[in-house]
C-alpha atoms as a PDB file:
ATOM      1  CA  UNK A   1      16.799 -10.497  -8.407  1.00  0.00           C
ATOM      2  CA  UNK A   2      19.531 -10.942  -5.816  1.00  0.00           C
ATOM      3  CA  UNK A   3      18.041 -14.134  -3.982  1.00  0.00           C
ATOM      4  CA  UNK A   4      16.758 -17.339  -4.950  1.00  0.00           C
ATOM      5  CA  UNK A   5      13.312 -16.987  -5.937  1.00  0.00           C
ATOM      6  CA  UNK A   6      12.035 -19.529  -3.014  1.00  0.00           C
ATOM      7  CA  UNK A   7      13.322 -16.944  -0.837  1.00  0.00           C
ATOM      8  CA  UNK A   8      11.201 -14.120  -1.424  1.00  0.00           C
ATOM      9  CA  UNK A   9       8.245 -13.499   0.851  1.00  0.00           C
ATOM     10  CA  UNK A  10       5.759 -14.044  -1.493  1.00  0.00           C
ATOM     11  CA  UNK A  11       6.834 -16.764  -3.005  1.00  0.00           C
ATOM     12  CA  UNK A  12       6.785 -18.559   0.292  1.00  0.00           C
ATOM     13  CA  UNK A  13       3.343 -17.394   0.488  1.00  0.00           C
ATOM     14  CA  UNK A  14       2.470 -18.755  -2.296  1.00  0.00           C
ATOM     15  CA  UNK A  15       3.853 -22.687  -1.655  1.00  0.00           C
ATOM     16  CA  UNK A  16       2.107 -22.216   1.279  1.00  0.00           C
ATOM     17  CA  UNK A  17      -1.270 -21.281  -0.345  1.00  0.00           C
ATOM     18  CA  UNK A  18      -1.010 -23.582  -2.958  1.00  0.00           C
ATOM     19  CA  UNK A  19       0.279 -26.593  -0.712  1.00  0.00           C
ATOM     20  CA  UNK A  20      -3.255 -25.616   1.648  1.00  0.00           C
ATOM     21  CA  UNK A  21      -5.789 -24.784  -1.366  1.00  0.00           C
ATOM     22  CA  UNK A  22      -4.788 -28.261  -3.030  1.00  0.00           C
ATOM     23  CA  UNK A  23      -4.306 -30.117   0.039  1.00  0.00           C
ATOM     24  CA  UNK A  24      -0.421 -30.680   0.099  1.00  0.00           C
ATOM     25  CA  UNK A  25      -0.070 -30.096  -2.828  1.00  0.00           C
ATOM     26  CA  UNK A  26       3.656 -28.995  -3.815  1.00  0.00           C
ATOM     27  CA  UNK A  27       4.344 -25.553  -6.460  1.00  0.00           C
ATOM     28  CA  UNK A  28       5.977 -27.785  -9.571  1.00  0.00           C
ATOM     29  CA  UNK A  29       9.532 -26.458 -10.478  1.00  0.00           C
ATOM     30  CA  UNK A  30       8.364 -25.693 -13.634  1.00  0.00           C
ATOM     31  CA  UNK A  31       6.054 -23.146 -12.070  1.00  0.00           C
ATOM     32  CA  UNK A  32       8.743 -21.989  -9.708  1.00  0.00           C
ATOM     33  CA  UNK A  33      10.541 -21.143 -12.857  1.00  0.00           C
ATOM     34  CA  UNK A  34       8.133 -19.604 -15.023  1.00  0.00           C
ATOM     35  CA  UNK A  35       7.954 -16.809 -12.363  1.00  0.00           C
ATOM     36  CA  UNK A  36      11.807 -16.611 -12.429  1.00  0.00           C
ATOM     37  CA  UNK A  37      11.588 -15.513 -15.940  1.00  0.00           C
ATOM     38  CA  UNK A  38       8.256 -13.374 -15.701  1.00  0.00           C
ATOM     39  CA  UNK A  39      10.524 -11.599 -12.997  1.00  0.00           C
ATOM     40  CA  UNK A  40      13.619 -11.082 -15.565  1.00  0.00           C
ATOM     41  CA  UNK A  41      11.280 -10.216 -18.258  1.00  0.00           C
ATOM     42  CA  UNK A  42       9.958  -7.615 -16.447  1.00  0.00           C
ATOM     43  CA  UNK A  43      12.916  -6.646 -14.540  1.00  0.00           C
ATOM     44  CA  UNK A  44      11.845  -7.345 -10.872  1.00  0.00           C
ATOM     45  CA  UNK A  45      11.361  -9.385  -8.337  1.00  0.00           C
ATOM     46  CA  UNK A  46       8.537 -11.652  -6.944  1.00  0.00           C
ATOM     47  CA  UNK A  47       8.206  -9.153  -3.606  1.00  0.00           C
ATOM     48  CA  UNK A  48       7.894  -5.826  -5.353  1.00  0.00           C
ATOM     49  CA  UNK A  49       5.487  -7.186  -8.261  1.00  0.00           C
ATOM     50  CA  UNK A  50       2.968  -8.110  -5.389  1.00  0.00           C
ATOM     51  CA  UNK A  51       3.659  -4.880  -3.378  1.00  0.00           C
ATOM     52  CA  UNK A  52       3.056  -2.591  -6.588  1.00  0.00           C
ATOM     53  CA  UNK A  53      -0.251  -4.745  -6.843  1.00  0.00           C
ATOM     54  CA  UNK A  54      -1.525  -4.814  -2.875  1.00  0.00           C
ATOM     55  CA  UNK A  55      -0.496  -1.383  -1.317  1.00  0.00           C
ATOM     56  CA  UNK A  56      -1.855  -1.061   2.351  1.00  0.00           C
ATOM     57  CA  UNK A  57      -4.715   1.188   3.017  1.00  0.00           C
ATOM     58  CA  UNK A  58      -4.049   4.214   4.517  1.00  0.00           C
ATOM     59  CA  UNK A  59      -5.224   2.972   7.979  1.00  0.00           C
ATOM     60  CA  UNK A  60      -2.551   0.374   7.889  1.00  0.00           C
ATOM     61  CA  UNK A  61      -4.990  -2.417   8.913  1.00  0.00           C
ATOM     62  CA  UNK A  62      -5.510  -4.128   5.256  1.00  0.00           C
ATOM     63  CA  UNK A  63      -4.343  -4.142   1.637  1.00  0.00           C
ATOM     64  CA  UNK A  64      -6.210  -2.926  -1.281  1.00  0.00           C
ATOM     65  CA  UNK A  65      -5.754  -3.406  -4.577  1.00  0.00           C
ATOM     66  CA  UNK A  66      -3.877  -1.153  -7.159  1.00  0.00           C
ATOM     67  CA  UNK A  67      -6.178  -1.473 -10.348  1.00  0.00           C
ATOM     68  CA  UNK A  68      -3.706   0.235 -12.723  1.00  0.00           C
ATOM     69  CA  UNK A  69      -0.224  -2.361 -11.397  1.00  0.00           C
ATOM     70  CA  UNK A  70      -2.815  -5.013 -11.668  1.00  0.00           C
ATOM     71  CA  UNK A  71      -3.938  -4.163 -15.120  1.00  0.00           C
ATOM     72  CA  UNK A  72      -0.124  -3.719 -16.184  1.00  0.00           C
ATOM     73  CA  UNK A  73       0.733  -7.427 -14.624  1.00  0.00           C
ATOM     74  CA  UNK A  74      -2.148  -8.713 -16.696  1.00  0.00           C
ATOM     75  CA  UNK A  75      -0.617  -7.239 -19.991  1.00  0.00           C
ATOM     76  CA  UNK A  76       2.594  -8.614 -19.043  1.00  0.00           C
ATOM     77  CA  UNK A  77       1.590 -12.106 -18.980  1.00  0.00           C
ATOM     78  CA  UNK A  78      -0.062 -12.045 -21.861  1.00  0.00           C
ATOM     79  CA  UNK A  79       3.349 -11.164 -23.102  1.00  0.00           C
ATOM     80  CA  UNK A  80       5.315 -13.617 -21.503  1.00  0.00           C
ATOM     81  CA  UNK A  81       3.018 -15.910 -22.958  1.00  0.00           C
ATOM     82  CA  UNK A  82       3.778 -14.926 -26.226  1.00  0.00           C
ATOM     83  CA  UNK A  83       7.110 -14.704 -25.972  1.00  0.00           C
ATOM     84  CA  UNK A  84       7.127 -18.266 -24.549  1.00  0.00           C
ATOM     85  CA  UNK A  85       4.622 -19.739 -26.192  1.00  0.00           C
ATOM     86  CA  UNK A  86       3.221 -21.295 -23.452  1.00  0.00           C
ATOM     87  CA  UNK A  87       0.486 -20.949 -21.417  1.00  0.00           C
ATOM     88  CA  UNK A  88       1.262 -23.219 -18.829  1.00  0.00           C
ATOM     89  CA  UNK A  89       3.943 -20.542 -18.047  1.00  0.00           C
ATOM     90  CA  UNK A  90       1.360 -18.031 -18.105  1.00  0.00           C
ATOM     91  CA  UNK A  91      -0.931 -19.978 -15.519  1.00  0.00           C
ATOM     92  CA  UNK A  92       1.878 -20.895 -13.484  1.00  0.00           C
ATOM     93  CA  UNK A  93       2.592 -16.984 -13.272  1.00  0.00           C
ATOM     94  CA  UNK A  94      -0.975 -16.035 -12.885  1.00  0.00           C
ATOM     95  CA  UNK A  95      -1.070 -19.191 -10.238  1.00  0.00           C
ATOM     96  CA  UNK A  96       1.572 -16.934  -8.229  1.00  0.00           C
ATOM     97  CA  UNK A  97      -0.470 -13.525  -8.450  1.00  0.00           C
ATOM     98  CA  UNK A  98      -3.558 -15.512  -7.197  1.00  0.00           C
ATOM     99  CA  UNK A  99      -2.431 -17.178  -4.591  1.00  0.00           C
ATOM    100  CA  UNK A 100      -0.975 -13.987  -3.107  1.00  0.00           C
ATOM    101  CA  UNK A 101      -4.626 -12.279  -3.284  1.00  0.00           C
ATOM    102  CA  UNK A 102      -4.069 -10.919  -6.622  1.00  0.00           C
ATOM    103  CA  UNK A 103      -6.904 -11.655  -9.005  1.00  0.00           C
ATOM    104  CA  UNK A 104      -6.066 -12.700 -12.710  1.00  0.00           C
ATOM    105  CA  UNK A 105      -7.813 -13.212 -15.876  1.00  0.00           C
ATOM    106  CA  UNK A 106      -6.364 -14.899 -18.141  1.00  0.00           C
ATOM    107  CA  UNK A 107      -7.370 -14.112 -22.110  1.00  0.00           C
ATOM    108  CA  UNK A 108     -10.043 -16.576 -23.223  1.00  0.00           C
ATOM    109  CA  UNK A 109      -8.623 -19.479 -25.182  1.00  0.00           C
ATOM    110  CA  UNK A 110     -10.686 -19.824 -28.645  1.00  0.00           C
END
């Protein structure tokens, strides 16, 4: 990643969701920086993760979703989890995918 992560399109799109769905309601830095390191983990940034996931339909007019990116992302939190042990990073990552119209399931906690 070249930019701050508040720069990125999506991640605008995403304080702006969040700030609407939970009635101005601010993204917590914490969160902010969980996706920072999802991002390095996985070696991209916030933009093309959501563009590998929502590709526009061949008409142009709306975006569908890419099962087997989605699927991928879903793996990969899991392993960020992991590999951070927390999964309040994991939510705050899968917080980000949702918020840009990106469903997410997270494993079920037992």
């Amino acid at each position: 990643m070249t930019e701050q992560i508040s720069d990125y399109d999506s991640v605008q799109t995403w304080f702006n969701s969040h700030n609407e769905y939970w009635e101005g309601s601010e993204v917590e830095p914490e969160a902010v920086n969980a996706v920072r390191q999802f991002c390095e983990m996985v070696g991209s940034d916030p933009d093309s993760i959501i563009g590998e996931c929502l590709r526009p339909r061949p008409s142009g007019e709306e975006l569908m979703m890419r099962t087997r990116a989605r699927r991928k992302y879903i793996e990969s939190i899991l392993e960020f989890e992991a590999q951070e042990n927390s999964r309040a990073k994991a939510n705050a990552v899968r917080s980000f995918f949702i918020h840009n119209g990106v469903a997410m399931n997270p494993s079920i906690v037992k």
